[in-house]
N, C-alpha and C. Protein backbone atom coordinates (compact mmCIF):
# COMPACT_ATOMS: atom_id res chain seq x y z
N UNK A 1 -17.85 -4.09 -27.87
CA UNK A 1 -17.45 -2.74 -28.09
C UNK A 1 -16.21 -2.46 -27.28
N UNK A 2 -15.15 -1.68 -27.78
CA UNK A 2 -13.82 -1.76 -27.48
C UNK A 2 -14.03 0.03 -26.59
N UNK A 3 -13.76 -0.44 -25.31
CA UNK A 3 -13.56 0.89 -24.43
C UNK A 3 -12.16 1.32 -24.52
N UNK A 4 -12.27 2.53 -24.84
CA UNK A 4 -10.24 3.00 -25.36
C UNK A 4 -10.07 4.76 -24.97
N UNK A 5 -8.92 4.99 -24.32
CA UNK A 5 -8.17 5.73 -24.72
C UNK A 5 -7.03 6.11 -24.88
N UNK A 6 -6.86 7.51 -25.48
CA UNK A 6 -5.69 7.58 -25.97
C UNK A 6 -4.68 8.85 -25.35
N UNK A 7 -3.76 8.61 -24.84
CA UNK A 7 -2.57 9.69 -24.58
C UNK A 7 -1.51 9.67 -25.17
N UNK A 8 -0.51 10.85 -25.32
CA UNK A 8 0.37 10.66 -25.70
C UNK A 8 1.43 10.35 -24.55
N UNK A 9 2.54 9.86 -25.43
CA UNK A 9 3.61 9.00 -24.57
C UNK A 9 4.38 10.11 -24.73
N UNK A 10 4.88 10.97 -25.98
CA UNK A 10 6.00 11.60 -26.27
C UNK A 10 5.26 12.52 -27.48
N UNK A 11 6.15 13.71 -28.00
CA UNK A 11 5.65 14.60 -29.09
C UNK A 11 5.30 13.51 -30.29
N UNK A 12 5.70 12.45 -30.52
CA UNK A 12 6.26 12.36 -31.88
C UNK A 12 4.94 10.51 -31.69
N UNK A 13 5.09 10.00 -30.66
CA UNK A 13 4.04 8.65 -30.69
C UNK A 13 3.05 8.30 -30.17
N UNK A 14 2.13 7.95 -30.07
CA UNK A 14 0.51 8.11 -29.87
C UNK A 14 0.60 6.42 -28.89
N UNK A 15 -0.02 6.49 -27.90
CA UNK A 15 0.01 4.78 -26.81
C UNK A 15 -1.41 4.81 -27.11
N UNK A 16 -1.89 3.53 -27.41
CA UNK A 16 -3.59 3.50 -27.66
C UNK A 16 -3.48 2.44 -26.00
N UNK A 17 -4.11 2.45 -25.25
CA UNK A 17 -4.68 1.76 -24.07
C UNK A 17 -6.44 1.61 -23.95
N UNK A 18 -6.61 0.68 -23.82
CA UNK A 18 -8.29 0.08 -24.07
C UNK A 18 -8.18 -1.33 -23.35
N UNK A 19 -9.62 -1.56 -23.36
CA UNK A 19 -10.27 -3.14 -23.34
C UNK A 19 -10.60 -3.59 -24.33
N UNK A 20 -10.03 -4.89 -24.06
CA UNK A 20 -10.64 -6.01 -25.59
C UNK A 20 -11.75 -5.82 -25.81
N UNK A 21 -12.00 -6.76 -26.81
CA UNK A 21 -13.67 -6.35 -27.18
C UNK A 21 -14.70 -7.32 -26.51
N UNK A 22 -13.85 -8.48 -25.78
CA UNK A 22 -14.69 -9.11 -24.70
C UNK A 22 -14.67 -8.61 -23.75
N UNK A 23 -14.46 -7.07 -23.32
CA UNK A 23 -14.96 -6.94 -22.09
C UNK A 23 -16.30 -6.24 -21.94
N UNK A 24 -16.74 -6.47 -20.22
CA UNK A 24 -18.08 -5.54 -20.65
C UNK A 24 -17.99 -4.09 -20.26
N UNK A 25 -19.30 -3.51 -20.68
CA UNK A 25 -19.20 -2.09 -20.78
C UNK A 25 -19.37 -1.44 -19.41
N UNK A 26 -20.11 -2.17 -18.53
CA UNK A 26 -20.38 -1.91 -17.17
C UNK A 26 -19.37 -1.26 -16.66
N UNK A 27 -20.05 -0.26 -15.83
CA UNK A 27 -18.82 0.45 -14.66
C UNK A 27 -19.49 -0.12 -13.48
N UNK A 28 -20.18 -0.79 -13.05
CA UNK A 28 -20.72 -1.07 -11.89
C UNK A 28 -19.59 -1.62 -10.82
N UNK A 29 -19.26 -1.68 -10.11
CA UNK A 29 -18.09 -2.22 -8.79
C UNK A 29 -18.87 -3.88 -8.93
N UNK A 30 -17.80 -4.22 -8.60
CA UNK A 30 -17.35 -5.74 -8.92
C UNK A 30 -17.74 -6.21 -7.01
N UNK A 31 -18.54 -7.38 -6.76
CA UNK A 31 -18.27 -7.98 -5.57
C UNK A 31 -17.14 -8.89 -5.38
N UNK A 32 -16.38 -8.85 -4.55
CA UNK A 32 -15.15 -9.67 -4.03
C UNK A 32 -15.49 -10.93 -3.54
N UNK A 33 -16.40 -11.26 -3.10
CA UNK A 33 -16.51 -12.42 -2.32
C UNK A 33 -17.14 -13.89 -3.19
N UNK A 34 -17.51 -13.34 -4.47
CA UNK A 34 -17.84 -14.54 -5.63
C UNK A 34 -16.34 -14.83 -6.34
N UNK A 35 -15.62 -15.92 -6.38
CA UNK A 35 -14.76 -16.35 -7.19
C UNK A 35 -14.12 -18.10 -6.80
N UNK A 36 -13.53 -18.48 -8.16
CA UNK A 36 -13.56 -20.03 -7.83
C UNK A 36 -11.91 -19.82 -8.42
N UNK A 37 -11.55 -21.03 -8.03
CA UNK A 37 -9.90 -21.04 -8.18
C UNK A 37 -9.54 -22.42 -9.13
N UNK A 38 -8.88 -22.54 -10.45
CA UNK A 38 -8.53 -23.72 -11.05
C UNK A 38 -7.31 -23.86 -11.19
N UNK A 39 -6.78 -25.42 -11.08
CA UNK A 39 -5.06 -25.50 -10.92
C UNK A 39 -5.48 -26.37 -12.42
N UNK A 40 -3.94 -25.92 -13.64
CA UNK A 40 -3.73 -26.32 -14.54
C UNK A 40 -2.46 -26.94 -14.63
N UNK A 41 -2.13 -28.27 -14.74
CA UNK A 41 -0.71 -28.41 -14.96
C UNK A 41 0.22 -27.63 -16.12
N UNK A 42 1.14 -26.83 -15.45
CA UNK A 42 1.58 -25.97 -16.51
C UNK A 42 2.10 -26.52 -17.52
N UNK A 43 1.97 -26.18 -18.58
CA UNK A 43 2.17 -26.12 -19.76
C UNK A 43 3.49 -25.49 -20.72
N UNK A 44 4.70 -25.43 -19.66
CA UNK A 44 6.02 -25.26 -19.93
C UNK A 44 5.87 -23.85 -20.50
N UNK A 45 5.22 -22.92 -20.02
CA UNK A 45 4.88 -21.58 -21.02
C UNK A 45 4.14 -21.85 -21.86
N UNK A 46 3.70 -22.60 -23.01
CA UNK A 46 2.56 -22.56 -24.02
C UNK A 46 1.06 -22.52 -23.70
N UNK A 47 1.08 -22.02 -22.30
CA UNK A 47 -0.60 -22.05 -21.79
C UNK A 47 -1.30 -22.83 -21.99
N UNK A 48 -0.84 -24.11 -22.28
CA UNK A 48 -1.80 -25.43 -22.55
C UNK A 48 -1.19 -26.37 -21.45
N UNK A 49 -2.72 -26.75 -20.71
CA UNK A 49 -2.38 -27.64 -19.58
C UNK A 49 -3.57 -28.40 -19.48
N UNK A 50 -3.55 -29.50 -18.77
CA UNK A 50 -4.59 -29.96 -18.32
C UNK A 50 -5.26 -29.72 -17.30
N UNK A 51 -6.66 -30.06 -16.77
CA UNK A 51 -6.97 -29.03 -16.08
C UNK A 51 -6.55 -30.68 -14.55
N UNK A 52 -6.77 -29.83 -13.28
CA UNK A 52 -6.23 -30.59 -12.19
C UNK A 52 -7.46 -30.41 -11.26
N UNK A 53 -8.23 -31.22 -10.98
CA UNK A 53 -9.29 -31.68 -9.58
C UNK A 53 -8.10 -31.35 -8.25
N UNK A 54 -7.46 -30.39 -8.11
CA UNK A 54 -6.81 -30.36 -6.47
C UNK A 54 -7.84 -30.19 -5.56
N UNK A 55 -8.89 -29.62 -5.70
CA UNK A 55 -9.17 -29.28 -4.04
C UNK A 55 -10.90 -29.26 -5.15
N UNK A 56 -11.96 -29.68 -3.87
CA UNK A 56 -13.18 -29.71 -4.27
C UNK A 56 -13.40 -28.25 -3.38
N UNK A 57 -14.63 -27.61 -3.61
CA UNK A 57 -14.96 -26.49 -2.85
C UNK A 57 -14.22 -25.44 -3.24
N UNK A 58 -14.75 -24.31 -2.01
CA UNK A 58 -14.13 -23.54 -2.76
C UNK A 58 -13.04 -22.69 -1.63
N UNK A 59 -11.83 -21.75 -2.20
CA UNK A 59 -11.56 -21.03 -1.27
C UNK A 59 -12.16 -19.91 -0.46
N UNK A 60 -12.27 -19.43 0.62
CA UNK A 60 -12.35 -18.50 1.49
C UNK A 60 -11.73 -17.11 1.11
N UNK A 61 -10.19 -17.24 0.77
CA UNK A 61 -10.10 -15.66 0.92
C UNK A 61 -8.84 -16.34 -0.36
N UNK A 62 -8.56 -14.75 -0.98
CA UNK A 62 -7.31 -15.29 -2.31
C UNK A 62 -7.39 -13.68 -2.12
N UNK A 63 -5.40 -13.51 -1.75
CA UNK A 63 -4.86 -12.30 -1.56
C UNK A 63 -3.15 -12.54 -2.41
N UNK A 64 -2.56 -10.98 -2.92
CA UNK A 64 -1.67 -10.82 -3.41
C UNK A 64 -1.82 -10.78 -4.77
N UNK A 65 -2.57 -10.59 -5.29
CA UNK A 65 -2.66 -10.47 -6.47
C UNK A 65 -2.49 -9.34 -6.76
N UNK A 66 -1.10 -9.40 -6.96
CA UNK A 66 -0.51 -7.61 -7.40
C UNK A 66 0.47 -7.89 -7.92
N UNK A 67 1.30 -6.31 -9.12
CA UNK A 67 2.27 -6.45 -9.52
C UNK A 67 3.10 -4.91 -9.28
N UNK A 68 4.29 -5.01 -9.13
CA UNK A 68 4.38 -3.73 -9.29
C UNK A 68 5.99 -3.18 -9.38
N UNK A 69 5.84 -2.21 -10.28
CA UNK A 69 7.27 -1.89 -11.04
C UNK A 69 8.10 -1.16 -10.63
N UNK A 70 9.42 -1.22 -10.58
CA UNK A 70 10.28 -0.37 -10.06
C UNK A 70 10.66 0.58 -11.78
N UNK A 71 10.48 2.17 -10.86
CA UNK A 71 10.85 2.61 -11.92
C UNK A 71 12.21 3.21 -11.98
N UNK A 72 12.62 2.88 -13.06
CA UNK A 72 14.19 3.73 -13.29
C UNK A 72 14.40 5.29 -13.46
N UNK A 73 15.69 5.42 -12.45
CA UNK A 73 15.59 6.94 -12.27
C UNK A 73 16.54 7.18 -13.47
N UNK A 74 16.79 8.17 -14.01
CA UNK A 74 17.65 8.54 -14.92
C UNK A 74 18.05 10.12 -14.76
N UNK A 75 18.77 10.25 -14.62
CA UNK A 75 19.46 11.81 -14.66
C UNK A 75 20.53 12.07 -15.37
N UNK A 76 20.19 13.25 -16.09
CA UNK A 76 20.27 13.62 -17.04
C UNK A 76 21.42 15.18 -16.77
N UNK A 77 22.36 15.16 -17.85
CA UNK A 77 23.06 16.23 -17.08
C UNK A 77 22.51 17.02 -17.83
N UNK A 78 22.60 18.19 -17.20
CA UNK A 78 22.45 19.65 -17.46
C UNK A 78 20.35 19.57 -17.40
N UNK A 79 20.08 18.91 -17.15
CA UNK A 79 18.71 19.03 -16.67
C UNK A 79 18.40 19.00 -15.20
N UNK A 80 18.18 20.28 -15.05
CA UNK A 80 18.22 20.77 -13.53
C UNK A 80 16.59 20.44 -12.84
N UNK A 81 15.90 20.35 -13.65
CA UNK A 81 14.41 20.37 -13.27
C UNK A 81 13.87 19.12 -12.58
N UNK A 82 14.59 17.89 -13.14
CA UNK A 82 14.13 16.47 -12.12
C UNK A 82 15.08 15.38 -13.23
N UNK A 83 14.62 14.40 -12.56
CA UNK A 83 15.14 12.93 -12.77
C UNK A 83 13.75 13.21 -14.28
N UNK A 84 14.74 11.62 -15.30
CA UNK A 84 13.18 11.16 -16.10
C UNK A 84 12.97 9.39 -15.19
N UNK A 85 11.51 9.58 -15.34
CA UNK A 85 11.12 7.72 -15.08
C UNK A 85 11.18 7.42 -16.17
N UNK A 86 11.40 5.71 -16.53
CA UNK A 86 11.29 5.06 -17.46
C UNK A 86 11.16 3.30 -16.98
N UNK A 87 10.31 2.70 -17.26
CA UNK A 87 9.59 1.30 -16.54
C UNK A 87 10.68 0.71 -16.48
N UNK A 88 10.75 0.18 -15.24
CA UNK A 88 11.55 -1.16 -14.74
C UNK A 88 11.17 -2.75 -14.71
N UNK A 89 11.81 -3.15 -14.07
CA UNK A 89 11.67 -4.80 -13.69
C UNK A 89 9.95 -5.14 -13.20
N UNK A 90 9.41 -5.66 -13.86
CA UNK A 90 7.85 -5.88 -12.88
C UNK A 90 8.26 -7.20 -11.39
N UNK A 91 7.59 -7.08 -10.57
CA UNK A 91 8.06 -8.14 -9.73
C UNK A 91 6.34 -8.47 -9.09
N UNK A 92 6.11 -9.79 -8.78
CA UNK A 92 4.48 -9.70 -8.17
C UNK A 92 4.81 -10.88 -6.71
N UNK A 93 3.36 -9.78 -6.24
CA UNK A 93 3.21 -10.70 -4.76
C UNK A 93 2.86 -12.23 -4.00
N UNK A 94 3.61 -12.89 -3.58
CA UNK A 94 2.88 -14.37 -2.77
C UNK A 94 1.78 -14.26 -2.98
N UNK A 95 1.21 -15.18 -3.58
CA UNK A 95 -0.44 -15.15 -3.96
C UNK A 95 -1.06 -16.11 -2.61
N UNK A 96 -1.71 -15.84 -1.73
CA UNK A 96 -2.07 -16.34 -0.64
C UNK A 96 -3.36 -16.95 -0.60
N UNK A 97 -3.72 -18.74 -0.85
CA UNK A 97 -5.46 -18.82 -1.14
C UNK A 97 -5.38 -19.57 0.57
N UNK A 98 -6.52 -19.21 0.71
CA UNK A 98 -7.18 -19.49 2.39
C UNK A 98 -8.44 -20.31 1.77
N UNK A 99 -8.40 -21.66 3.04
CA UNK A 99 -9.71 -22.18 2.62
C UNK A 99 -9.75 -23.50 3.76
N UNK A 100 -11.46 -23.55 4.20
CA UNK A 100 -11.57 -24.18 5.03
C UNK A 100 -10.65 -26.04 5.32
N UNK A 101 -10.05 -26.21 6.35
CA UNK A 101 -9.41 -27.58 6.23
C UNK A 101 -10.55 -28.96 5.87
N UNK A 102 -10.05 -30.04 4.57
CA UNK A 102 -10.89 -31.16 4.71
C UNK A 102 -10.38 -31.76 5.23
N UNK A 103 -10.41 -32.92 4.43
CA UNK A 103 -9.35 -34.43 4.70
C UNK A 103 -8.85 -34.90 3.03
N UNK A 104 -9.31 -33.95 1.73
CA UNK A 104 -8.29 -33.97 0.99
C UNK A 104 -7.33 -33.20 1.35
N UNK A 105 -6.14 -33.86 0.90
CA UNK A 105 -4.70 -33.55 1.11
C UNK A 105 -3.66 -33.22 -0.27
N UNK A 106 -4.41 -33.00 -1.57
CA UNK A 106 -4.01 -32.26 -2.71
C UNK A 106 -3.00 -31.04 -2.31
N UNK A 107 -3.29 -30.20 -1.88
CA UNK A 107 -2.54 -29.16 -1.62
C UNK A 107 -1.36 -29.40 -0.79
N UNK A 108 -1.38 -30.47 0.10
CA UNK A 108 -0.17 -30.56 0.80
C UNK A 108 0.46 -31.63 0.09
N UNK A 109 -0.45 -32.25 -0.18
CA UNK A 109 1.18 -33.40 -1.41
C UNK A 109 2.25 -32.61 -2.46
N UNK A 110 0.89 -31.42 -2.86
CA UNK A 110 1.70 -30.80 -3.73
C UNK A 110 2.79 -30.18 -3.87
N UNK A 111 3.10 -29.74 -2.38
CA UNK A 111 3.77 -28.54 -1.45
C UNK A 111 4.84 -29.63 -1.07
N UNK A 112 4.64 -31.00 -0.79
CA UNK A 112 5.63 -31.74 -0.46
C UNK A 112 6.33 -32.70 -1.45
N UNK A 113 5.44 -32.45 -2.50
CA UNK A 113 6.71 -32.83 -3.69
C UNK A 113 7.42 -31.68 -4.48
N UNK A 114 7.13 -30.81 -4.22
CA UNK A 114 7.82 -29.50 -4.95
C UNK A 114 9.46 -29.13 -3.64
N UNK A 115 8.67 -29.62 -2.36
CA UNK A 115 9.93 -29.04 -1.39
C UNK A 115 10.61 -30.68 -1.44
N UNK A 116 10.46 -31.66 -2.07
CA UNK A 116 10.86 -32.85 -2.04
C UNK A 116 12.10 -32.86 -2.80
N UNK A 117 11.57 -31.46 -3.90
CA UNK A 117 12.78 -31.64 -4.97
C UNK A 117 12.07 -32.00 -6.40
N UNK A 118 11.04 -32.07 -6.31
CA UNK A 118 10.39 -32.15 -7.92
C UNK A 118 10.08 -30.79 -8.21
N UNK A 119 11.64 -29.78 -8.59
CA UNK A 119 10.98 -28.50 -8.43
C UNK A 119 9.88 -28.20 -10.43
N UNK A 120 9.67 -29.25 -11.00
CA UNK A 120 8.77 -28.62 -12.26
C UNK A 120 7.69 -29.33 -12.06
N UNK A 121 7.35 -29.76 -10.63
CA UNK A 121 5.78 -29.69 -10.45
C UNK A 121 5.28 -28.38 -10.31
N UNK A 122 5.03 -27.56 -11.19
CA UNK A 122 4.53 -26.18 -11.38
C UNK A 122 3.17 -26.54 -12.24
N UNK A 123 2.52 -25.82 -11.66
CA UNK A 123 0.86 -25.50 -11.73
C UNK A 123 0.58 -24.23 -12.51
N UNK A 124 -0.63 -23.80 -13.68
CA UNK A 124 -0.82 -22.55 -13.82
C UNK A 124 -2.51 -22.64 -13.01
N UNK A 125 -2.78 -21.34 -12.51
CA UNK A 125 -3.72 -21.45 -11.81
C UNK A 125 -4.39 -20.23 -11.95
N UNK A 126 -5.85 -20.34 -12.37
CA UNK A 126 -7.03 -19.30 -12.64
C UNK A 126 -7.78 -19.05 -11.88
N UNK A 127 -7.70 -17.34 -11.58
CA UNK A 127 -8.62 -17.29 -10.44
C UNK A 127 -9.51 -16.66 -11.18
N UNK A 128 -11.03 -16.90 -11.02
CA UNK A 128 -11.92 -16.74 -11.88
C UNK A 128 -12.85 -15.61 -11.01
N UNK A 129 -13.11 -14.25 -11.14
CA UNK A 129 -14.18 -13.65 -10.58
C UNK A 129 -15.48 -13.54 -11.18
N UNK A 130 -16.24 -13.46 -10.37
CA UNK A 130 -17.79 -14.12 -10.60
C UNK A 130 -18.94 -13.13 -10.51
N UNK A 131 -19.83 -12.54 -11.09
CA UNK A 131 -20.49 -11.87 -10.91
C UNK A 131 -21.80 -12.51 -10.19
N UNK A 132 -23.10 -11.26 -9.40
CA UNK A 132 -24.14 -12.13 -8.68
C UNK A 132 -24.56 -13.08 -9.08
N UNK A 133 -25.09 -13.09 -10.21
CA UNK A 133 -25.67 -14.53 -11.62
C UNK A 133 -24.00 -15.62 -11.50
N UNK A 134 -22.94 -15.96 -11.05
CA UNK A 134 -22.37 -16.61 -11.09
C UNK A 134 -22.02 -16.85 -12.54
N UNK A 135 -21.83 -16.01 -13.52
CA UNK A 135 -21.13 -15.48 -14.46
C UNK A 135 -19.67 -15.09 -14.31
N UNK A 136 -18.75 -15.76 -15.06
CA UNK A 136 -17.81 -15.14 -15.10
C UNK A 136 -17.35 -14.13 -15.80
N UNK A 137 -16.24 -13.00 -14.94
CA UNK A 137 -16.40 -11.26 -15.12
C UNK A 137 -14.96 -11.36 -16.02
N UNK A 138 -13.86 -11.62 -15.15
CA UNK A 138 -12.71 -11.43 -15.26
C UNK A 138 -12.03 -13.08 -14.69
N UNK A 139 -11.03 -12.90 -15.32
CA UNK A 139 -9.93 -14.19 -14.65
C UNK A 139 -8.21 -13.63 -14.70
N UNK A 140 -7.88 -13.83 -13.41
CA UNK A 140 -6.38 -13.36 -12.77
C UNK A 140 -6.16 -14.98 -13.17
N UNK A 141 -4.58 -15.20 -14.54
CA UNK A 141 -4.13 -16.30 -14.28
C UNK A 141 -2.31 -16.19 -14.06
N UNK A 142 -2.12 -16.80 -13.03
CA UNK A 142 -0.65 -17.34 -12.59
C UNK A 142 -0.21 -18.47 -13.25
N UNK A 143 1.30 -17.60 -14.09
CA UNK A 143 1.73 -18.72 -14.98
C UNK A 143 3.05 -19.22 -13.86
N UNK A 144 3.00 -20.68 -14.07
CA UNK A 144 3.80 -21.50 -13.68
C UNK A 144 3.94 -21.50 -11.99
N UNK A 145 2.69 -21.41 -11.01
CA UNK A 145 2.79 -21.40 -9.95
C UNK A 145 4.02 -22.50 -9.03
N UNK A 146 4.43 -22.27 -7.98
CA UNK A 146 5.24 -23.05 -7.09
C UNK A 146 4.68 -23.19 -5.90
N UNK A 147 4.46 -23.85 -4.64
CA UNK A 147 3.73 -23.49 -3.66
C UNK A 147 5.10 -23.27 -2.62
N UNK A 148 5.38 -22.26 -2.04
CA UNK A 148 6.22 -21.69 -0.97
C UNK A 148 5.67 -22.28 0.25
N UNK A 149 4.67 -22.06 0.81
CA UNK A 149 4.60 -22.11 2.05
C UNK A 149 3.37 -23.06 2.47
N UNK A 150 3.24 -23.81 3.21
CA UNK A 150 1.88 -24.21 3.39
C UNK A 150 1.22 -24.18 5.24
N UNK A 151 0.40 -23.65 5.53
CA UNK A 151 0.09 -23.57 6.95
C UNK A 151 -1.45 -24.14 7.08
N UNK A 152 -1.11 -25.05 8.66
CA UNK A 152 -2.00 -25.84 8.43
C UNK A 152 -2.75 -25.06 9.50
N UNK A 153 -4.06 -25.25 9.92
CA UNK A 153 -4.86 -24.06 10.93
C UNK A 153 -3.81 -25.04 12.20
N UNK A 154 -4.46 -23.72 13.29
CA UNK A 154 -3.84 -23.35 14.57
C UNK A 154 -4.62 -24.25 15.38
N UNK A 155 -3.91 -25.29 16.26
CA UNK A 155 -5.29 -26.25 16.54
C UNK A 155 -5.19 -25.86 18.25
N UNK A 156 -6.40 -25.25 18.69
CA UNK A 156 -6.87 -25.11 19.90
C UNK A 156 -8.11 -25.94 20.65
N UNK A 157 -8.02 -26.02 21.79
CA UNK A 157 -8.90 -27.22 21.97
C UNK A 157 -10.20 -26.00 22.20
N UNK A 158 -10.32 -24.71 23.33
CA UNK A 158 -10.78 -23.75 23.37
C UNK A 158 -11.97 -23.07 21.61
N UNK A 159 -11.09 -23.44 20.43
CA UNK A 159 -11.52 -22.75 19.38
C UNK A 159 -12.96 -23.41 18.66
N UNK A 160 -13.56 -22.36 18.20
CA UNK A 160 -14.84 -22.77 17.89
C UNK A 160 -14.88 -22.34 16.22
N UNK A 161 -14.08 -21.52 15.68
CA UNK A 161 -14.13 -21.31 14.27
C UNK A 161 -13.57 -22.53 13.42
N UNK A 162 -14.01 -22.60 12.29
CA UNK A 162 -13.45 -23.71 10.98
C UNK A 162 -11.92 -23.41 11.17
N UNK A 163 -11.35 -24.74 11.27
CA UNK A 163 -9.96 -24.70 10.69
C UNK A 163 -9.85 -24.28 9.48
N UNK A 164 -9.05 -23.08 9.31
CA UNK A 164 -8.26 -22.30 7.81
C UNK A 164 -6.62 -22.97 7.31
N UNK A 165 -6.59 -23.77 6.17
CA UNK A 165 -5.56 -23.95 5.94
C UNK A 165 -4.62 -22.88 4.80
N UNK A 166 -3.61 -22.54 4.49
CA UNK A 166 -3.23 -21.67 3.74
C UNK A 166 -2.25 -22.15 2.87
N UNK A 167 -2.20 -21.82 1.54
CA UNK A 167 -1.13 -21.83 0.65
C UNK A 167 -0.62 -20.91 -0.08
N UNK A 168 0.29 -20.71 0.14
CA UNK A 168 1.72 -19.75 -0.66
C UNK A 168 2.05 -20.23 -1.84
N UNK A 169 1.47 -19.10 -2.89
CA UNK A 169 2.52 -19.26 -4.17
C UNK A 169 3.42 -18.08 -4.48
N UNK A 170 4.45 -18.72 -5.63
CA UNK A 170 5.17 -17.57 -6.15
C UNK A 170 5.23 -18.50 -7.39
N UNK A 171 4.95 -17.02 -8.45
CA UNK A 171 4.57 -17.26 -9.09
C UNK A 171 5.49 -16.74 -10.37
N UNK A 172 5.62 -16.71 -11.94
CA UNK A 172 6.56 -16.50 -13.09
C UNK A 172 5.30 -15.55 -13.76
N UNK A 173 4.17 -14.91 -13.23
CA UNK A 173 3.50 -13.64 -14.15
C UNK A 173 2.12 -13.99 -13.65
N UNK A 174 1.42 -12.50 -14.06
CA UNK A 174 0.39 -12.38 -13.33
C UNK A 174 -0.44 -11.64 -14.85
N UNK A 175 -1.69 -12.37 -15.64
CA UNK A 175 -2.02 -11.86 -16.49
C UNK A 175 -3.74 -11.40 -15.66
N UNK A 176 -4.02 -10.45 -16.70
CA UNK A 176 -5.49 -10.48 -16.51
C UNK A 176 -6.57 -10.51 -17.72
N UNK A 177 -7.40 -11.58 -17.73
CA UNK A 177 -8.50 -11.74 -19.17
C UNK A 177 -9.92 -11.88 -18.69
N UNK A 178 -10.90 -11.33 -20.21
CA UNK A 178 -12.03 -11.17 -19.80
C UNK A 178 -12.72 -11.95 -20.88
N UNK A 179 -13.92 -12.53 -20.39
CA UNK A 179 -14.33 -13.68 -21.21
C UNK A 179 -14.76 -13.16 -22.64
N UNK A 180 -14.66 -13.96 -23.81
CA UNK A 180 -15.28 -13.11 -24.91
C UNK A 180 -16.81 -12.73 -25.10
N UNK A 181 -17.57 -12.14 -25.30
CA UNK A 181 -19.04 -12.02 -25.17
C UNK A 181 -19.98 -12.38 -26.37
């Protein structure tokens, strides 16, 4: 069942905004702390990739998943009352996944052949959110990931927490899909 509504944009055209018809109907709040992460070799834009074993387990924390638009001012002469908006450039955030250190080293080969100079080792990568039943709800996917940055944990002799290693992407779009039902 297709959740929808409708506003107008202008006198004259009608914007329909909704959910597909795979989404669910639930309003219930979503838990944050269920989700699994998959690297796809990108697929040059045609969203077909193979899928990639990088890292067994799972991540810890996955931040930046945002987008957000600059809007264009426009002024208008002889309209004294304000500026009009009208949508700009979208631009999205370093996608940041955190996750305990192993002794696979996937993520840092990857990071060191991309800064090596193999810059179309690009990855698309699905972050999958998970409901209590370990159902999947929603999936955030990054087309054509790059890895920017990679940090390896802080090594103290004093420290008693898991080493956290971190990886930086930037990324060419940020979609969001919901499984069909």
């Amino acid at each position: 069942m297709a959740i929808g509504a409708a506003f107008s944009a202008s006198a004259s055209a009608q914007v329909s905004i909704g959910i597909g018809a795979g989404a669910r109907p639930s309003s219930a709040p979503l838990i944050p702390f269920r989700f699994q992460v998959r690297f796809r070799q990108s697929g040059a834009g045609t969203g077909q990739g193979n899928d990639v074993d990088m890292c067994q387990g799972a991540f810890a924390e996955c931040t930046g998943l945002e987008a957000t638009m600059e809007p264009k001012v426009i002024r208008s002469g002889g309209v004294n009352h304000g500026a009009f908006q009208r949508a700009g450039q979208v631009t999205h955030a370093t996608v940041i996944l955190k996750r305990g250190m192993t002794d696979n080293r996937h993520l840092w080969k990857w990071f060191a052949l991309v800064s090596g100079g193999d810059y179309a080792a690009r990855m698309d990568v699905d972050i999958d959110m998970l409901d209590g039943a370990g159902t999947k709800v929603m999936t955030w996917s990054l087309a054509r990931c790059m890895p920017v940055k990679f940090k390896a944990a802080d090594l103290n002799a004093r420290a008693t927490e898991v080493a956290v290693e971190e990886l930086h992407l930037a990324h060419e779009g940020l979609t969001l899909g919901f499984p069909k039902a």
